[in-house]
C-alpha atoms as a PDB file:
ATOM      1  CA  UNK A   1       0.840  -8.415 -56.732  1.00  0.00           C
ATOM      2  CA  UNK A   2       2.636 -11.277 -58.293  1.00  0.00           C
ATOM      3  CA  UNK A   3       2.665 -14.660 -56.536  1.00  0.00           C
ATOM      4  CA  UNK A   4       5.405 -15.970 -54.512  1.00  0.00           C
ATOM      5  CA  UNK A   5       7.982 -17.678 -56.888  1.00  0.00           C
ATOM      6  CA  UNK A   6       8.609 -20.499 -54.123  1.00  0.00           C
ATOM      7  CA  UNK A   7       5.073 -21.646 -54.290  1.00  0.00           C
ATOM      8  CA  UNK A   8       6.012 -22.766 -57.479  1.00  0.00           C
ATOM      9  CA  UNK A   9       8.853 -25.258 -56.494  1.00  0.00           C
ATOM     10  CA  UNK A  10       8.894 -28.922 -55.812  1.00  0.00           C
ATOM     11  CA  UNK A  11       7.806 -29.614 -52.218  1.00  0.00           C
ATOM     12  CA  UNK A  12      10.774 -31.310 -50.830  1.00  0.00           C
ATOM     13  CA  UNK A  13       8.692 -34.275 -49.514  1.00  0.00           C
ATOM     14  CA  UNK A  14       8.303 -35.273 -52.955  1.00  0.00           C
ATOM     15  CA  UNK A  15      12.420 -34.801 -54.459  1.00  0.00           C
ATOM     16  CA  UNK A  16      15.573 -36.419 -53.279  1.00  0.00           C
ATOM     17  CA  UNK A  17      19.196 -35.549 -54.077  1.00  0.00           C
ATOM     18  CA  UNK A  18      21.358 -37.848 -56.416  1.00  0.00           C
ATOM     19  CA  UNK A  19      24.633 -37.593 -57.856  1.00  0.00           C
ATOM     20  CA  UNK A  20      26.378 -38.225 -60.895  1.00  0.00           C
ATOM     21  CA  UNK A  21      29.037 -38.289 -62.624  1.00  0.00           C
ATOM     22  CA  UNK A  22      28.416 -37.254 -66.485  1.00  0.00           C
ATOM     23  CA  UNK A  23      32.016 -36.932 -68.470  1.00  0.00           C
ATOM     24  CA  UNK A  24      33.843 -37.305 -64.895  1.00  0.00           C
ATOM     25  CA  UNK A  25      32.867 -34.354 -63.258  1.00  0.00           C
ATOM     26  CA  UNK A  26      30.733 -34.922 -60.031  1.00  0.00           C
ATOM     27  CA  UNK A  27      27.250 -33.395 -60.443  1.00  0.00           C
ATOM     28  CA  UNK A  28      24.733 -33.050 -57.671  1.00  0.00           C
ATOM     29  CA  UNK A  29      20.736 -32.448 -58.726  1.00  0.00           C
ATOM     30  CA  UNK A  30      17.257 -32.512 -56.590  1.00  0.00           C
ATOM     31  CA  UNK A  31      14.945 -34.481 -58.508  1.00  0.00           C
ATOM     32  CA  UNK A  32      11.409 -35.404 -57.529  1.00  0.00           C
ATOM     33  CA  UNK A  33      11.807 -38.869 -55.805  1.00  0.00           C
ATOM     34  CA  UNK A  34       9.736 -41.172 -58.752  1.00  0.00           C
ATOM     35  CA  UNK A  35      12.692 -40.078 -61.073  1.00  0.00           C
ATOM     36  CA  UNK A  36      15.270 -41.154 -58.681  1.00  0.00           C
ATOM     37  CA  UNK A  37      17.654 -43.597 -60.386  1.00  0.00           C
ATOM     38  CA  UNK A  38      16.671 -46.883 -58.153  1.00  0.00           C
ATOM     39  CA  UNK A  39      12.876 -45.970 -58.722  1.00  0.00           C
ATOM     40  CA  UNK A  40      13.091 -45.792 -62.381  1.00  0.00           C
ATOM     41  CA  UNK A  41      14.767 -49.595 -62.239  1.00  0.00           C
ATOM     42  CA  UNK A  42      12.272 -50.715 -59.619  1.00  0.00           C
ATOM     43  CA  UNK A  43       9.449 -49.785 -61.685  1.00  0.00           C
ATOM     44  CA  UNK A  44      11.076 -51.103 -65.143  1.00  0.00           C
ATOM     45  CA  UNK A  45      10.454 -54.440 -63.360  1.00  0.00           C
ATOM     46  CA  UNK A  46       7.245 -53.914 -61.803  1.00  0.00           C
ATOM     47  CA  UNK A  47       5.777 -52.827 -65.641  1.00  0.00           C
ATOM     48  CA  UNK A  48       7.426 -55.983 -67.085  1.00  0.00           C
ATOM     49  CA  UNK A  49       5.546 -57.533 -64.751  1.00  0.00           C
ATOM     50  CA  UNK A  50       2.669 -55.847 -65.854  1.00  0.00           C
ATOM     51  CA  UNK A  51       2.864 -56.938 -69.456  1.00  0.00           C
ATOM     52  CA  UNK A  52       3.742 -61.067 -68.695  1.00  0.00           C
ATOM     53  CA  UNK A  53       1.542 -62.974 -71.033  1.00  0.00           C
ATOM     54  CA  UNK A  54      -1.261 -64.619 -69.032  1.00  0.00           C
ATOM     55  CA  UNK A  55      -2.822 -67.393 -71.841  1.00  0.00           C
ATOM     56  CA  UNK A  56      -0.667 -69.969 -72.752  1.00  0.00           C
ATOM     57  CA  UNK A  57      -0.333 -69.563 -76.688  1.00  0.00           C
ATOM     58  CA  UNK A  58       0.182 -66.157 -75.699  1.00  0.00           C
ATOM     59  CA  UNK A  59       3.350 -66.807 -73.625  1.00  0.00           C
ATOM     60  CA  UNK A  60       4.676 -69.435 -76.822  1.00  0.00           C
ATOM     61  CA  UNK A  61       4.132 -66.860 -79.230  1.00  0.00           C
ATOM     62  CA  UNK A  62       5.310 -63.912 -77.136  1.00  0.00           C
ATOM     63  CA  UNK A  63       9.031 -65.933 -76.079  1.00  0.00           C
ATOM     64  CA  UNK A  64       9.132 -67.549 -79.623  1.00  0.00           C
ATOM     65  CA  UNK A  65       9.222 -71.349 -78.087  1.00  0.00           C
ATOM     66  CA  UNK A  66       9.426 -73.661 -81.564  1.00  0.00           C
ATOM     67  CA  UNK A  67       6.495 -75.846 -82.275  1.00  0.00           C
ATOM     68  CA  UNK A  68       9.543 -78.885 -81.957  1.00  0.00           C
ATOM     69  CA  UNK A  69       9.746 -78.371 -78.350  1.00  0.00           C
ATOM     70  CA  UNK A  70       6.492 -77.058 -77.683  1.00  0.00           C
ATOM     71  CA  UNK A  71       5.309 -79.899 -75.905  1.00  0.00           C
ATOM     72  CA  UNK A  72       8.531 -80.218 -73.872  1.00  0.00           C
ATOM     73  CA  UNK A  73       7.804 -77.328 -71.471  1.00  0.00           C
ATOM     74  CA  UNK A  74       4.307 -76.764 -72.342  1.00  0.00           C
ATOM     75  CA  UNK A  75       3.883 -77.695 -68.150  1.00  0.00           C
ATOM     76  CA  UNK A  76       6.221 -75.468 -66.993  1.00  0.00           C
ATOM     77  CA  UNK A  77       4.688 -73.262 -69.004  1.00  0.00           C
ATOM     78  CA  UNK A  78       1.249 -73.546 -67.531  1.00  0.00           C
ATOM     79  CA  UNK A  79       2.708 -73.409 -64.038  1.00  0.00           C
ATOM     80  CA  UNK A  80       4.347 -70.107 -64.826  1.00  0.00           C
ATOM     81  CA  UNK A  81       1.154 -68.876 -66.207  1.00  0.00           C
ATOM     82  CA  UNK A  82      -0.718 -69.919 -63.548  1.00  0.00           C
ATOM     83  CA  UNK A  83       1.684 -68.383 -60.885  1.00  0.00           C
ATOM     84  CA  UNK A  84       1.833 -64.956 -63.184  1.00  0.00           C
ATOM     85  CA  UNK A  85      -2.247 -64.429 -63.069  1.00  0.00           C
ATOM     86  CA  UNK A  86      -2.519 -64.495 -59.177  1.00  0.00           C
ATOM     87  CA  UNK A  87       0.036 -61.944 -59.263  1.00  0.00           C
END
């Protein structure tokens, strides 16, 4: 006996509907909630997040501060630092 095809789909605690509108036509779709739209840019911020440079030649380096002004923000640099590894 084969297997009931609905065990097979998305349980619908896990999707959400969105809509579109590719080329002007409205367009409806069930998609599994962590690829909802406003997910997707929620987490785009949380992985930037993620990937802030903790050290401090690591932040210069990484946001391509000149040497000329290095020393001109090199303490709001360390305060940002300091306030991105407790997060």
């Amino acid at each position: 006996m084969a297997p009931d095809i609905k065990t097979f789909y998305a349980d619908t605690n896990f999707t959400t509907t969105v809509t579109g509108h590719p080329d002007g036509v409205e367009k409806k779709a069930d998609v599994f909630i962590l690829s909802h739209p406003d997910i997707l840019n929620l987490m785009r911020y949380v992985w930037a997040g993620c990937y802030l440079p903790t050290e401090h030649d690591e932040y210069i380096r990484r946001m391509g501060i000149d040497d000329s002004v290095k020393g001109e923000v090199t303490k709001e640099v360390d305060l940002m630092i300091k306030v991105y590894a407790d997060v």
